[in-house]
Protein backbone atom coordinates (compact mmCIF):
# COMPACT_ATOMS: atom_id res chain seq x y z
CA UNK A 1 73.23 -69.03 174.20
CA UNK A 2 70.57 -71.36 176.08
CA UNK A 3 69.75 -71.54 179.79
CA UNK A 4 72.21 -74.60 179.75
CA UNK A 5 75.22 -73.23 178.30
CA UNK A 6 75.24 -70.45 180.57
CA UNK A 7 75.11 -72.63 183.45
CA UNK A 8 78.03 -74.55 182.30
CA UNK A 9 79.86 -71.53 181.78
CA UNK A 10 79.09 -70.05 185.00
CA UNK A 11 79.97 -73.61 187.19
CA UNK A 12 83.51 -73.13 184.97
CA UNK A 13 84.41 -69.89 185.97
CA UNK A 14 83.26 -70.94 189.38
CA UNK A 15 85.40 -73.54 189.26
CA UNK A 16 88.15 -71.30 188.05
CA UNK A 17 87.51 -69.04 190.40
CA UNK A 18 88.14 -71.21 193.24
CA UNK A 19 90.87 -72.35 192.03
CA UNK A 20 92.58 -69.51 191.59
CA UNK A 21 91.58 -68.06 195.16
CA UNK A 22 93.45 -71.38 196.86
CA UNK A 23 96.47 -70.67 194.95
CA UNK A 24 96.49 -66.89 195.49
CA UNK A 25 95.70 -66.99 199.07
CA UNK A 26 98.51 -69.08 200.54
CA UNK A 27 100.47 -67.70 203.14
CA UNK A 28 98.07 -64.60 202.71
CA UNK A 29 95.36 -63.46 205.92
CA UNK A 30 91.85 -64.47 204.80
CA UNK A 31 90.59 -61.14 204.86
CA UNK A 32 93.04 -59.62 203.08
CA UNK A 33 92.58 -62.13 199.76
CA UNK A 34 89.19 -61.39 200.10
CA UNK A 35 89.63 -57.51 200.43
CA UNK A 36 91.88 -58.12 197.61
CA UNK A 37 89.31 -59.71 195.05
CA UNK A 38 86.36 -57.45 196.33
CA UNK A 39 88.51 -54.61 195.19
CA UNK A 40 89.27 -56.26 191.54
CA UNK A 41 85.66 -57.10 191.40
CA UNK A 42 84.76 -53.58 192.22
CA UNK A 43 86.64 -51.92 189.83
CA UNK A 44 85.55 -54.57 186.96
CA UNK A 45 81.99 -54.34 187.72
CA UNK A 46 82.32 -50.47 187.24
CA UNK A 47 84.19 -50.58 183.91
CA UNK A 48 81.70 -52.74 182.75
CA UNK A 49 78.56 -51.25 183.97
CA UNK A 50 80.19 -47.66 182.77
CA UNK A 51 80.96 -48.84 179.12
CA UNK A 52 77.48 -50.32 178.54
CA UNK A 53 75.47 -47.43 180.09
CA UNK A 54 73.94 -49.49 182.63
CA UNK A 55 75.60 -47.71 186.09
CA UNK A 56 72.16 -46.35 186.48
CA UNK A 57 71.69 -46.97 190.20
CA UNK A 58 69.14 -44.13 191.06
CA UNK A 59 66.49 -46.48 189.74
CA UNK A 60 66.88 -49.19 192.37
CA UNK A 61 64.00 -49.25 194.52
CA UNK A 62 64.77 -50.44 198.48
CA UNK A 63 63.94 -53.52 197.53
CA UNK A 64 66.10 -53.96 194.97
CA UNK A 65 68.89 -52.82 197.88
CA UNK A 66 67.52 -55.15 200.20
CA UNK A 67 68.08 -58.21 197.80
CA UNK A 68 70.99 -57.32 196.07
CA UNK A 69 72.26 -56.40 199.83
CA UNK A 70 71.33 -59.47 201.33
CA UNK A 71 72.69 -61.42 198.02
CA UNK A 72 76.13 -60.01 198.94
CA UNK A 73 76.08 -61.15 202.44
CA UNK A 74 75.58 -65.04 201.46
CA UNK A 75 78.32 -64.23 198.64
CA UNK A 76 80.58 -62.69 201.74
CA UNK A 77 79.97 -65.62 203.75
CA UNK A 78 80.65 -67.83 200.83
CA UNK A 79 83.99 -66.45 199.78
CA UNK A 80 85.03 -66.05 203.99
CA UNK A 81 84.26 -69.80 204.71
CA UNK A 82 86.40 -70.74 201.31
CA UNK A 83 89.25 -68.66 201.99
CA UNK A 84 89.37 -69.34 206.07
CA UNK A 85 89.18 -73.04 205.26
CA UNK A 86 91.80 -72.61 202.69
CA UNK A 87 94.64 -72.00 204.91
């Protein structure tokens, strides 16, 4: 699949995603929705990362923790402005 497709697919699922989160988060704290979907994510992540071999996190240099650390800040602060503004 091209560049383009994924993109599409990706702003989608975004879409989706955000969608879902408004509906699943009413009458629900903020934090706790997101505690929620961190947890699902978790678990997902390590299924999939398991079953293709890839959970192979001794390679990671501190950079690559450093990123991928600061990458899920901004998605934190994303997710807790959505949700907050939500209800």
């Amino acid at each position: 699949m091209s560049a383009n497709g994924w993109a599409l697919l990706s702003a989608l699922f975004a879409g989706a995603t955000a969608i879902l989160a408004k509906l699943g988060v009413k009458d629900v704290p903020a934090n706790t929705a997101l505690l929620v979907r961190v947890a699902f994510v978790l678990v997902f992540s390590l299924l999939l990362a398991l079953s293709t071999g890839e959970a192979k996190v001794g390679g990671l240099t501190r950079s690559h923790w450093v990123f991928l650390g600061l990458s899920a800040v901004a998605t934190w602060r994303v997710s807790h402005r959505s949700t907050s503004s939500a209800l």
